[in-house]
Protein backbone atom coordinates (compact mmCIF):
# COMPACT_ATOMS: atom_id res chain seq x y z
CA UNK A 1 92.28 103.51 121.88
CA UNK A 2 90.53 101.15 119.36
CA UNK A 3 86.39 101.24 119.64
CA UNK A 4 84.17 98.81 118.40
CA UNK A 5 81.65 99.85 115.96
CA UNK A 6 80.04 96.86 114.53
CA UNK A 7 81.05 93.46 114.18
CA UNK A 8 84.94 93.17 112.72
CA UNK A 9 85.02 97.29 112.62
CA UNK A 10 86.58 99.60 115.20
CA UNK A 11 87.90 103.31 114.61
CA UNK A 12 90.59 105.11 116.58
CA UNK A 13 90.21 109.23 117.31
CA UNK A 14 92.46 111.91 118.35
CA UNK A 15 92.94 115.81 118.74
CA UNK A 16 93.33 117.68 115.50
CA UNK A 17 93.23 121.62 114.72
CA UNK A 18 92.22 123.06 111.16
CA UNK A 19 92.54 126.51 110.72
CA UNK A 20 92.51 126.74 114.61
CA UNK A 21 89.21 124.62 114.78
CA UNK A 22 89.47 121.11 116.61
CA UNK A 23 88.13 119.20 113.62
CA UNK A 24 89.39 115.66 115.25
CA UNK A 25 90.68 113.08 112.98
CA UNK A 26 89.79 109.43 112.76
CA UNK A 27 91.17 105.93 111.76
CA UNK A 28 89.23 102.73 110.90
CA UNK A 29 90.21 98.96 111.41
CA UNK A 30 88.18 96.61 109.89
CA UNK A 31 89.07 92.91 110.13
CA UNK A 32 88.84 90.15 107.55
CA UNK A 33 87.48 86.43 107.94
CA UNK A 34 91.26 85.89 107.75
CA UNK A 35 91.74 87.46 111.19
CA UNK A 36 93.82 90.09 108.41
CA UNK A 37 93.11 93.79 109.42
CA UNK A 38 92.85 96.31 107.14
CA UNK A 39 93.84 99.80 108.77
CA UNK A 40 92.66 103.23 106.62
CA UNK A 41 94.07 106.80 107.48
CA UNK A 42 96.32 106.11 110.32
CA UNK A 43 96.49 108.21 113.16
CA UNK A 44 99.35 108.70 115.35
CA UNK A 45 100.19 104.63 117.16
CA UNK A 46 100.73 104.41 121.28
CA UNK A 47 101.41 100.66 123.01
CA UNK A 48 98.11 101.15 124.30
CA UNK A 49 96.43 100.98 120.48
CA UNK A 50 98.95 98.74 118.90
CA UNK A 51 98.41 96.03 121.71
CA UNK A 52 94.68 96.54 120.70
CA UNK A 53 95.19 96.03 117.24
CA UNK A 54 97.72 92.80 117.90
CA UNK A 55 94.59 91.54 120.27
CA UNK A 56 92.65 91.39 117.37
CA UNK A 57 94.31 90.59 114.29
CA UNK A 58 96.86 91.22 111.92
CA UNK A 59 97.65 94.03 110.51
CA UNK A 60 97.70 93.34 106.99
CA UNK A 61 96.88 96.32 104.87
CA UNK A 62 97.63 100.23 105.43
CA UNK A 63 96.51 102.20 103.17
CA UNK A 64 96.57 106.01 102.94
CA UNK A 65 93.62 107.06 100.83
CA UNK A 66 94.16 110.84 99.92
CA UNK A 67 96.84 113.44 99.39
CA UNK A 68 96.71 114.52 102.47
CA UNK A 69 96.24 111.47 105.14
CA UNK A 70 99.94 110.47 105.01
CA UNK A 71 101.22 111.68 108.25
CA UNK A 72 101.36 108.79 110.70
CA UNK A 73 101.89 106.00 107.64
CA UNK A 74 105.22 105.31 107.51
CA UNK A 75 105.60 105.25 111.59
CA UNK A 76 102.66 102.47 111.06
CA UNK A 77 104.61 100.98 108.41
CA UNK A 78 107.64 100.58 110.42
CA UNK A 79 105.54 98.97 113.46
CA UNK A 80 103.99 96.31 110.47
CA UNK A 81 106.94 96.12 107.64
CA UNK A 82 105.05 93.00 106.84
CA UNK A 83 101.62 95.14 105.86
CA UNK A 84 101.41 95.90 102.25
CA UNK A 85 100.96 99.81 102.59
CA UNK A 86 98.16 100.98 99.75
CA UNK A 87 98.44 104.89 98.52
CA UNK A 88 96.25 107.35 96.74
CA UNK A 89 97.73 108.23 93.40
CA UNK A 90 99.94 111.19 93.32
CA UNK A 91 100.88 110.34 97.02
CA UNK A 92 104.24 108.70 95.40
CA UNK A 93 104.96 111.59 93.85
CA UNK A 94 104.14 113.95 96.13
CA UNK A 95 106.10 111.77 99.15
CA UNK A 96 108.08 109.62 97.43
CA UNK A 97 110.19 108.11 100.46
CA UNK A 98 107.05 106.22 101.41
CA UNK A 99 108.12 102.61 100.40
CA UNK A 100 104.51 101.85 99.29
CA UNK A 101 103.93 98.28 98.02
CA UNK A 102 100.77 99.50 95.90
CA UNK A 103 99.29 103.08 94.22
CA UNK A 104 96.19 102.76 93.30
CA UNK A 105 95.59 103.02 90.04
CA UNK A 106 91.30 102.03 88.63
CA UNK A 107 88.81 103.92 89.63
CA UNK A 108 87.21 100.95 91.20
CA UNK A 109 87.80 97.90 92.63
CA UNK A 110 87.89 95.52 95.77
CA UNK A 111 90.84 94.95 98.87
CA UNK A 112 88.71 91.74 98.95
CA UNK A 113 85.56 90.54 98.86
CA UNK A 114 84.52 92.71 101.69
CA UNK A 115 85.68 96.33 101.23
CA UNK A 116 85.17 97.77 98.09
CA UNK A 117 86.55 101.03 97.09
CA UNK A 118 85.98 103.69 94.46
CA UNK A 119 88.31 107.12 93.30
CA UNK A 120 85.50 110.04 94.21
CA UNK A 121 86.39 112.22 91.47
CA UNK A 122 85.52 115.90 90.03
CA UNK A 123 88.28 117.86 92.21
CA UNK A 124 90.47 120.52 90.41
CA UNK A 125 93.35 119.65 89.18
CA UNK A 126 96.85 121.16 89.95
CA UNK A 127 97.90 120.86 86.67
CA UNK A 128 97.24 119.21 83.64
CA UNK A 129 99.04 116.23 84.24
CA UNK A 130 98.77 115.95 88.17
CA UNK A 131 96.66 114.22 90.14
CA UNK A 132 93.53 116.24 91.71
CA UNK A 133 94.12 118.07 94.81
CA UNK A 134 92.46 115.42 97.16
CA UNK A 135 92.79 112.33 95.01
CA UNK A 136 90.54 110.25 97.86
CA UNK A 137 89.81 106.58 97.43
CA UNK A 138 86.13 105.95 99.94
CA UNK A 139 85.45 102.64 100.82
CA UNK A 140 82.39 100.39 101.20
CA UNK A 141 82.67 97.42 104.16
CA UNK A 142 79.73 95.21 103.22
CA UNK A 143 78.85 93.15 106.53
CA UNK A 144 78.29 96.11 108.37
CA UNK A 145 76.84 98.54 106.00
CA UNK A 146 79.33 100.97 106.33
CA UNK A 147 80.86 103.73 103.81
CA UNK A 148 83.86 104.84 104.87
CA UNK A 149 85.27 108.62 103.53
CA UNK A 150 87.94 110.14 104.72
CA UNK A 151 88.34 114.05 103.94
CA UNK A 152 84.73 114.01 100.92
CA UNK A 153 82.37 114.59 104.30
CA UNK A 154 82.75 115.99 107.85
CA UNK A 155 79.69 116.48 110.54
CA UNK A 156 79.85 118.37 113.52
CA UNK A 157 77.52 118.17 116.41
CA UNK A 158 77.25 119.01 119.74
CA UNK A 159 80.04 116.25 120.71
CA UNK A 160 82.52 119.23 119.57
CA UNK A 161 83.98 122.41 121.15
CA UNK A 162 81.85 125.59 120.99
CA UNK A 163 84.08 127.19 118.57
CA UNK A 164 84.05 124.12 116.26
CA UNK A 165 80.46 124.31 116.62
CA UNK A 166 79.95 128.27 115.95
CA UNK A 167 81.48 127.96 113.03
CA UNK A 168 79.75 125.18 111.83
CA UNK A 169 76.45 127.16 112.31
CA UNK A 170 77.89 129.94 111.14
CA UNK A 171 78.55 128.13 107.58
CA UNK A 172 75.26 126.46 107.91
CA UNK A 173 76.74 122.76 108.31
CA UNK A 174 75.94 122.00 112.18
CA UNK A 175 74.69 118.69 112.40
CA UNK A 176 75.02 117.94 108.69
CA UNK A 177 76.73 115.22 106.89
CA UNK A 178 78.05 117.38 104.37
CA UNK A 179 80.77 117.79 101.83
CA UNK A 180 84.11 119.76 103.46
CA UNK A 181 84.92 123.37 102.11
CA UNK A 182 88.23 122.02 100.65
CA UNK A 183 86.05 120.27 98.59
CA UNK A 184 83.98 122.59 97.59
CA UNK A 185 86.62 125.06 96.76
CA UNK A 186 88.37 122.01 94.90
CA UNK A 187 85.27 121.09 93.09
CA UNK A 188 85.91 121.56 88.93
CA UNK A 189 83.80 119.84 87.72
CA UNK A 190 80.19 119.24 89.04
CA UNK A 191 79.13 116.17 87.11
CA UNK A 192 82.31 114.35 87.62
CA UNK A 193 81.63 114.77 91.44
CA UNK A 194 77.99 114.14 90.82
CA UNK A 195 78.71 110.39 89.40
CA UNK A 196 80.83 109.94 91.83
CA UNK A 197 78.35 110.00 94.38
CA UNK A 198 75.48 108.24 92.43
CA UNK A 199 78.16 105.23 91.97
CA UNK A 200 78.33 105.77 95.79
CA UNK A 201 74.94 105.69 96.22
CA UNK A 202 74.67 102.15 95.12
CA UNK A 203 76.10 101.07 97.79
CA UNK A 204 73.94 99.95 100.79
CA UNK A 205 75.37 101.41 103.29
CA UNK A 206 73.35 103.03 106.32
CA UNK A 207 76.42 103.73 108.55
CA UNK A 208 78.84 106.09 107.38
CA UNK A 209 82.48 106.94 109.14
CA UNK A 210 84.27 110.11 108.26
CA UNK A 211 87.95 111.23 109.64
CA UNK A 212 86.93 114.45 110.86
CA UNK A 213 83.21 114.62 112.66
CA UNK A 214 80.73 111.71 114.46
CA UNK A 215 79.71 109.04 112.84
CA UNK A 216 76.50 108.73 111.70
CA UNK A 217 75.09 105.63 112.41
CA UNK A 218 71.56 105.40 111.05
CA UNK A 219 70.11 107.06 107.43
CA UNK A 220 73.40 107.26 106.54
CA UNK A 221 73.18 107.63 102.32
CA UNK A 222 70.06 109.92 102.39
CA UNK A 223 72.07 112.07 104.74
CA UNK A 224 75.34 112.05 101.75
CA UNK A 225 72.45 112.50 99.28
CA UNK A 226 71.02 115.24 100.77
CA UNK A 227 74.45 117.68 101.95
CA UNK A 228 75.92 117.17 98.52
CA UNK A 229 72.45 118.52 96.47
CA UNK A 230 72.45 121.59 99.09
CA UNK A 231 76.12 121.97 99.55
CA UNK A 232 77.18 121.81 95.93
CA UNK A 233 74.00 122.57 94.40
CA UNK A 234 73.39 119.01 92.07
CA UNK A 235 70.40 117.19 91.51
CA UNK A 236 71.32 113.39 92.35
């Protein structure tokens, strides 16, 4: 079911295991002055959500913004054939039934005037003339303040099963907003990944939605700035 976060934004959760750890994993709706929705990282669609979403507004965009957040597009995409579906580059190649109207190709740009979006980059490649092994678009919404990652962050408090949360003490990441292990295994190259988070920075954002963890809803970018310099070990 669709829940309101802030005016014209709602997110959608359910159930998801990683490596046997419920890690949860998250969508996010945000709706235009247009009464256009824009839906990021689908999750698996029931009547109960898609009467939600018809409730209020249009489905417009869907876009998938990593390699790996493609699971549940193309059921969405058959609900909304009218949606222009937006991809992560690499996703094409990688899935190339996916009848996507758009990759993504700048580094940096705007859906409109509301949600801007930037390539975080810095991830090892798989070879030299692939894409990187995330590939993950993040997106600003300006009216509410919000930054909007997908798999760059998780955070994992005491909303989540014991064994999601032993483990997350046991790396030293309960209660954190911090970068996810794929990505620091993926990480190549340290100041690539280290601009991309200062251009992030500039954002003003205070909220900040992630697939997999809560949201954290106040002191948002200090709490970025702060798990990337101890996570990856960068001065920002």
């Amino acid at each position: 079911m669709l829940r309101e976060i802030d005016n014209n934004i709602w997110v959608a959760e359910q159930p998801l295991k990683y490596w046997g750890l419920e890690v949860g994993t998250r969508m996010t709706v945000i709706r235009l002055p247009t009464n256009e929705l824009i839906v990021i990282s689908p999750i698996r669609t029931d009547s109960t959500t898609i009467h939600q979403l018809n409730e209020i507004g249009n489905v417009a965009y869907i876009i998938a913004p990593n390699l790996y957040h493609h699971l549940f597009v193309s059921d969405f995409k058959a609900i909304y054939p009218e949606a222009q579906l937006w991809i992560a580059p690499g996703l094409d190649s990688k899935k190339p039934l996916l009848s996507a109207d758009r990759v993504i190709t700048n580094d940096r740009g705007k859906i409109t005037e509301q949600l801007d979006y930037l390539l975080f980059d810095g991830f090892k490649v798989l070879d030299l003339s692939g894409p990187s092994i995330l590939n993950e678009f993040v997106f600003f919404h300006k009216s509410s303040r919000t930054l909007i990652l997908t798999d760059t962050a998780f955070h994992f408090n005491d909303s989540f099963p014991l064994k999601t949360r032993l483990a997350a003490k046991l790396f030293g990441v309960y209660d954190q907003l911090i970068p996810s292990v794929l990505e620091k295994v993926a990480t190549r190259e340290k100041e690539k990944v280290k601009n991309s988070v200062q251009k992030i920075l500039c954002w003003d954002f205070n909220r900040v939605i992630m697939a997999h963890g809560s949201i954290i809803e106040d002191n948002g970018k200090k709490k970025l700035k702060d798990g990337y310099e101890r996570f990856l070990g960068i001065s920002l």
